[in-house]
Protein backbone atom coordinates (compact mmCIF):
# COMPACT_ATOMS: atom_id res chain seq x y z
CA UNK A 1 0.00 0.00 0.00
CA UNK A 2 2.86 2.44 0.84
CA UNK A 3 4.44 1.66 -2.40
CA UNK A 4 1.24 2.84 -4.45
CA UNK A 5 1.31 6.49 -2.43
CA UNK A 6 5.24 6.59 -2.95
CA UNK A 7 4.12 5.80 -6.60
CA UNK A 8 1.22 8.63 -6.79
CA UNK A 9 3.48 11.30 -4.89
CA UNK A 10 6.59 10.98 -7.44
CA UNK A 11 4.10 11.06 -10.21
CA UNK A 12 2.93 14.31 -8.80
CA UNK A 13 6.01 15.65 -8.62
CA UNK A 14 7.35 14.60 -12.32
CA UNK A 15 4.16 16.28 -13.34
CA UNK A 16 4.55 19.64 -11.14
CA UNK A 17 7.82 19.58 -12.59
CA UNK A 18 6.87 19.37 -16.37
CA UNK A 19 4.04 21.94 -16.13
CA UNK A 20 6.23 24.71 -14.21
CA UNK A 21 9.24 24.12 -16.56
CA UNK A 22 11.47 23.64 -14.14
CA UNK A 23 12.61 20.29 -16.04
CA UNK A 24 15.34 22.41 -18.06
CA UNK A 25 17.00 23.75 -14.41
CA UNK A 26 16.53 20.45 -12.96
CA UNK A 27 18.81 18.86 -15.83
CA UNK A 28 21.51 21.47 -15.92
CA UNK A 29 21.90 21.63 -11.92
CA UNK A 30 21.94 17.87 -12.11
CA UNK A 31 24.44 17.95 -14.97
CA UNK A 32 26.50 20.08 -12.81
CA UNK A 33 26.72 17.70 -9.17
CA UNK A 34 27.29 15.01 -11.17
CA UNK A 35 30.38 16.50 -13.06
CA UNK A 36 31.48 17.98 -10.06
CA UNK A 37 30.73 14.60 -8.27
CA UNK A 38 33.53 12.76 -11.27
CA UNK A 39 35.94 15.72 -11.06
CA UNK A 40 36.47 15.71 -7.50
CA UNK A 41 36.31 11.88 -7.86
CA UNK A 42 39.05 11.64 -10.56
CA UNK A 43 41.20 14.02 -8.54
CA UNK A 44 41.25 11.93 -5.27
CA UNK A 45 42.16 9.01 -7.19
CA UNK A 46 45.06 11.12 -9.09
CA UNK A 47 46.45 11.87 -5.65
CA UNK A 48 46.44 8.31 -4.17
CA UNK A 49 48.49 7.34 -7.06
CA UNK A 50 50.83 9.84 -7.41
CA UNK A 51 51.46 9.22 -3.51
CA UNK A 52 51.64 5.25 -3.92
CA UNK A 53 53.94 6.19 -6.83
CA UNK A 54 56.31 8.29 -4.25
CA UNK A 55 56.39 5.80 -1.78
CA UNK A 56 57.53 3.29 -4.30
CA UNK A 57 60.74 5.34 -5.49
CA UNK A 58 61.45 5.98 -1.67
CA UNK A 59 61.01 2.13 -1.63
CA UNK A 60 63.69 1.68 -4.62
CA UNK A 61 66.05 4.48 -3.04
CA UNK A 62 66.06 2.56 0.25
CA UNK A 63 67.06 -0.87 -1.17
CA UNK A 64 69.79 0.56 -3.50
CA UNK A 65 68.44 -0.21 -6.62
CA UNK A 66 67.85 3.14 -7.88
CA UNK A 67 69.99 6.38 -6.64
CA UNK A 68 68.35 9.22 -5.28
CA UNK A 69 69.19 11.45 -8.26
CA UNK A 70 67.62 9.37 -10.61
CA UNK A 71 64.31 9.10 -7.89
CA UNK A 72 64.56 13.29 -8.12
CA UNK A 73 64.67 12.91 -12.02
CA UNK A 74 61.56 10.39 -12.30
CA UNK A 75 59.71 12.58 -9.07
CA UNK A 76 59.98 15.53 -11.82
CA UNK A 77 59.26 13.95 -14.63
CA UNK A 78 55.58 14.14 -14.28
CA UNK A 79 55.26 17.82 -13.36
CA UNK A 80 54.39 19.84 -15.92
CA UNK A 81 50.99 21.26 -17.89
CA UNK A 82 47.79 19.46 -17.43
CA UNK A 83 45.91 18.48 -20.52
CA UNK A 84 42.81 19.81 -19.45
């Protein structure tokens, strides 16, 4: 029985929606949080692999097998201009 009013009341609402023309807003503020949503996602997953990269370098600078000037060298390598 709930299900049926949950059912009537969004039906309402998609309908309030449609007649007021708020539709239009509704897509391009939902366009927004979602992009914003994937950028800030994207970004946290940039940083947890540029800090798992780090910590392997470190890793190859403590056993030996790599120098530390040639850990500086690769730590700069990937600085530069963004794509985007």
């Amino acid at each position: 029985m709930m299900t049926l009013l949950a059912q009537a009341d969004a039906g309402n609402f998609l309908n309030q929606v449609m007649e007021k023309g708020y539709f239009p807003w509704l897509l391009v503020v939902g366009g927004i949080v979602v992009c914003s949503i994937a950028k800030h996602t994207a970004s946290a997953i940039k940083g947890v692999a540029k800090e798992r990269t780090r910590r392997e370098i470190a890793a190859f600078i403590a056993e030996g097998s790599m120098s530390p000037e040639q850990g500086e060298k690769l730590m700069k390598a990937g600085k530069g201009g963004s794509i985007c």
